[in-house]
N, C-alpha and C. Protein backbone atom coordinates (compact mmCIF):
# COMPACT_ATOMS: atom_id res chain seq x y z
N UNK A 1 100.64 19.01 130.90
CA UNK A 1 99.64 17.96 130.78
C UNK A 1 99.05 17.71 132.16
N UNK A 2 97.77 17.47 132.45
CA UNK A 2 97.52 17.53 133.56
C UNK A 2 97.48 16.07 134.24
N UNK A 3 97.14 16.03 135.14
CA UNK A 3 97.08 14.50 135.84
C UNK A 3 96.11 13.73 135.59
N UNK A 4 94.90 14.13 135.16
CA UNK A 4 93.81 13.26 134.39
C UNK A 4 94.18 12.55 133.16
N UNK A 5 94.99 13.07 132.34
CA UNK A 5 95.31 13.09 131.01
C UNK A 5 96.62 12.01 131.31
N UNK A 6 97.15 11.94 132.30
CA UNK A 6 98.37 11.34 132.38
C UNK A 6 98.25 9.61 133.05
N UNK A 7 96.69 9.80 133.75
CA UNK A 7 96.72 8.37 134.16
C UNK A 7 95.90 7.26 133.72
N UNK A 8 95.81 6.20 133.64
CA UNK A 8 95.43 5.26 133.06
C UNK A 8 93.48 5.97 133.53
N UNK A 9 93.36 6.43 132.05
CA UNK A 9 91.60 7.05 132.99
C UNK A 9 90.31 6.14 133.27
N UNK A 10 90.65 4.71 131.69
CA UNK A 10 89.67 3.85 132.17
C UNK A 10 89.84 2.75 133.25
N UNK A 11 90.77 1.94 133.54
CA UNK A 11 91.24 1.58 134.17
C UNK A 11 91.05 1.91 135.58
N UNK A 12 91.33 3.44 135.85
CA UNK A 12 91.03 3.75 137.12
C UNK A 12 89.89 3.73 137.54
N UNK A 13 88.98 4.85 137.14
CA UNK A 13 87.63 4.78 136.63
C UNK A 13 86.62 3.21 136.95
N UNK A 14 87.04 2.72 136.35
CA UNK A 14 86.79 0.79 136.45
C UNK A 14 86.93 0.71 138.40
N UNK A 15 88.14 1.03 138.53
CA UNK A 15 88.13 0.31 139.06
C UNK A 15 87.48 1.22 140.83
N UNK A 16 87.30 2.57 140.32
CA UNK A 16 86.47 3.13 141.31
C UNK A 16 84.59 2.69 141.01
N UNK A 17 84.69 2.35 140.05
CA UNK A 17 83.24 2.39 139.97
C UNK A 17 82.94 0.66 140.97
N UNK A 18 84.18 -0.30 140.62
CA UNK A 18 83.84 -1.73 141.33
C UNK A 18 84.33 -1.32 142.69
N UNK A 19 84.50 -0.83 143.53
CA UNK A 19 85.18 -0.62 144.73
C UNK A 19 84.68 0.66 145.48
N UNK A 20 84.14 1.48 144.80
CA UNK A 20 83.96 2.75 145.72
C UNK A 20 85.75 3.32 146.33
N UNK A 21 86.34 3.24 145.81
CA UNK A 21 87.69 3.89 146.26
C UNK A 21 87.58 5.18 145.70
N UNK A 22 87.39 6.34 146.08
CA UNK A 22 86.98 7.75 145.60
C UNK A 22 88.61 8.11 145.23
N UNK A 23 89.77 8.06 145.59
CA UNK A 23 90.63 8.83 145.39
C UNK A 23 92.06 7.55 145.14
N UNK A 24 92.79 7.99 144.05
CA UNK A 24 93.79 7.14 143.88
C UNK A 24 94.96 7.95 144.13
N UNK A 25 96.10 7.24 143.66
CA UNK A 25 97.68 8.20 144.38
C UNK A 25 98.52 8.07 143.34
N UNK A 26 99.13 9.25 142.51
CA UNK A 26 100.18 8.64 142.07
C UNK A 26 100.98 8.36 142.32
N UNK A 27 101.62 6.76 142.27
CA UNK A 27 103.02 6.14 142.77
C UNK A 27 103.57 5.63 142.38
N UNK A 28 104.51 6.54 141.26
CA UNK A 28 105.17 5.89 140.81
C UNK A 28 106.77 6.86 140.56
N UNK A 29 107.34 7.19 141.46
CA UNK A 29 107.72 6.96 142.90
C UNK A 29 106.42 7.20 143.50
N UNK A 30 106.34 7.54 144.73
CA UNK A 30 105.11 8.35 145.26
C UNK A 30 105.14 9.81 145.08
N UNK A 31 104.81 10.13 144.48
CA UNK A 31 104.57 11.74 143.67
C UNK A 31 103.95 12.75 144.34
N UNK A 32 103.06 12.35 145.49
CA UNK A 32 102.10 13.36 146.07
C UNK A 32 101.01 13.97 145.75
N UNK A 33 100.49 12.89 144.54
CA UNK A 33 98.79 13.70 144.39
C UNK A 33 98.28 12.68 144.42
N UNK A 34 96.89 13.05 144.01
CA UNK A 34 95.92 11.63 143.61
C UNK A 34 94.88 12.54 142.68
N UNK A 35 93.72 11.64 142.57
CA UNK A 35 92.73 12.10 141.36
C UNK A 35 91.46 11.63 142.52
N UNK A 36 90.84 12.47 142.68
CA UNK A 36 88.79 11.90 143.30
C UNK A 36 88.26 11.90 142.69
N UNK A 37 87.99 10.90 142.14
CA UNK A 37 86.57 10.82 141.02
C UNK A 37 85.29 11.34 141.62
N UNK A 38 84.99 11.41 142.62
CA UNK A 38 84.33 11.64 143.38
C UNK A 38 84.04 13.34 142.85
N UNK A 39 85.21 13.85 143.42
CA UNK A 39 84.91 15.36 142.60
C UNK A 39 85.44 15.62 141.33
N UNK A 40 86.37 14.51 140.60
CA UNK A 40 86.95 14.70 139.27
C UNK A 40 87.38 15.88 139.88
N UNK A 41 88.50 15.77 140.95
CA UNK A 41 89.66 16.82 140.90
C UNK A 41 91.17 16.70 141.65
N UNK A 42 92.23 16.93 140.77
CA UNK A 42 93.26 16.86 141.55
C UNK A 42 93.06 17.04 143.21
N UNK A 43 93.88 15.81 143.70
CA UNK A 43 94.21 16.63 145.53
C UNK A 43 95.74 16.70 145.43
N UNK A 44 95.99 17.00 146.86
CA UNK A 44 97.61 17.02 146.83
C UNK A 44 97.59 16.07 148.57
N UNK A 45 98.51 14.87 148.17
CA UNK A 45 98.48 13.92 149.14
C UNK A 45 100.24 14.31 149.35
N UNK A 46 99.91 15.09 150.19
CA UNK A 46 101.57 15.04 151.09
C UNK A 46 101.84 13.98 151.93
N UNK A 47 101.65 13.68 152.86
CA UNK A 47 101.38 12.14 153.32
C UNK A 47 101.26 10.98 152.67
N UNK A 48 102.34 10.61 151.86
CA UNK A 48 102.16 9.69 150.77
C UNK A 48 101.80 8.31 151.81
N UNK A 49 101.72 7.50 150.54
CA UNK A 49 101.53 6.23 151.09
C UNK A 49 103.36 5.54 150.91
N UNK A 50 103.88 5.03 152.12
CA UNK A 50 105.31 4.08 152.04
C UNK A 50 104.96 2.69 151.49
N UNK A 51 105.94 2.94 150.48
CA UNK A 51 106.41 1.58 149.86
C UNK A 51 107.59 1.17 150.19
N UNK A 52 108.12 -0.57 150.06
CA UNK A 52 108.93 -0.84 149.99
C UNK A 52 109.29 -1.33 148.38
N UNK A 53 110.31 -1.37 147.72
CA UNK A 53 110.93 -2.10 146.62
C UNK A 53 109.90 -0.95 145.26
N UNK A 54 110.38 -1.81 144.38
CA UNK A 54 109.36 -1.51 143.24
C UNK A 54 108.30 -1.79 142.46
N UNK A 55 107.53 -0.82 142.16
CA UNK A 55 105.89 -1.18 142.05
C UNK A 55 106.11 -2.29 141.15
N UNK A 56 105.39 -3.42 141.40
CA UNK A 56 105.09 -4.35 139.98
C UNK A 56 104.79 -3.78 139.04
N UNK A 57 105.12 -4.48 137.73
CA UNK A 57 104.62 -4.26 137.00
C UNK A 57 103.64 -5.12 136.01
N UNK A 58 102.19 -5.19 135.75
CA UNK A 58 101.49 -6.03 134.69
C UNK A 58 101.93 -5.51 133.17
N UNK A 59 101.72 -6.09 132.43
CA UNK A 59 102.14 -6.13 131.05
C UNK A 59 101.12 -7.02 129.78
């Protein structure tokens, strides 16, 4: 399954279109990719972003 298919697509989407944020990360641990809407294409983010504790969660 690919990584488009796996992440919340409107949601993200949303929330690149209010923000101009071209590229998101998956972290959940930090996984090492992200998605660019920008080019609608996988990257590979080796350089994750550090967290401490665990991601919140909304519900």
């Amino acid at each position: 399954m690919s990584v488009a298919a796996t992440i919340r697509p409107i949601v993200t989407r949303a929330h690149f279109h209010a923000t101009q944020h071209p590229i998101i990360e998956g972290y959940d641990p930090p996984e090492g990719w992200g998605w660019c809407f920008v080019d609608d294409t996988e990257v590979d983010l080796p350089d994750m972003t550090p967290h401490n504790g665990p991601i919140p969660r909304y519900v």
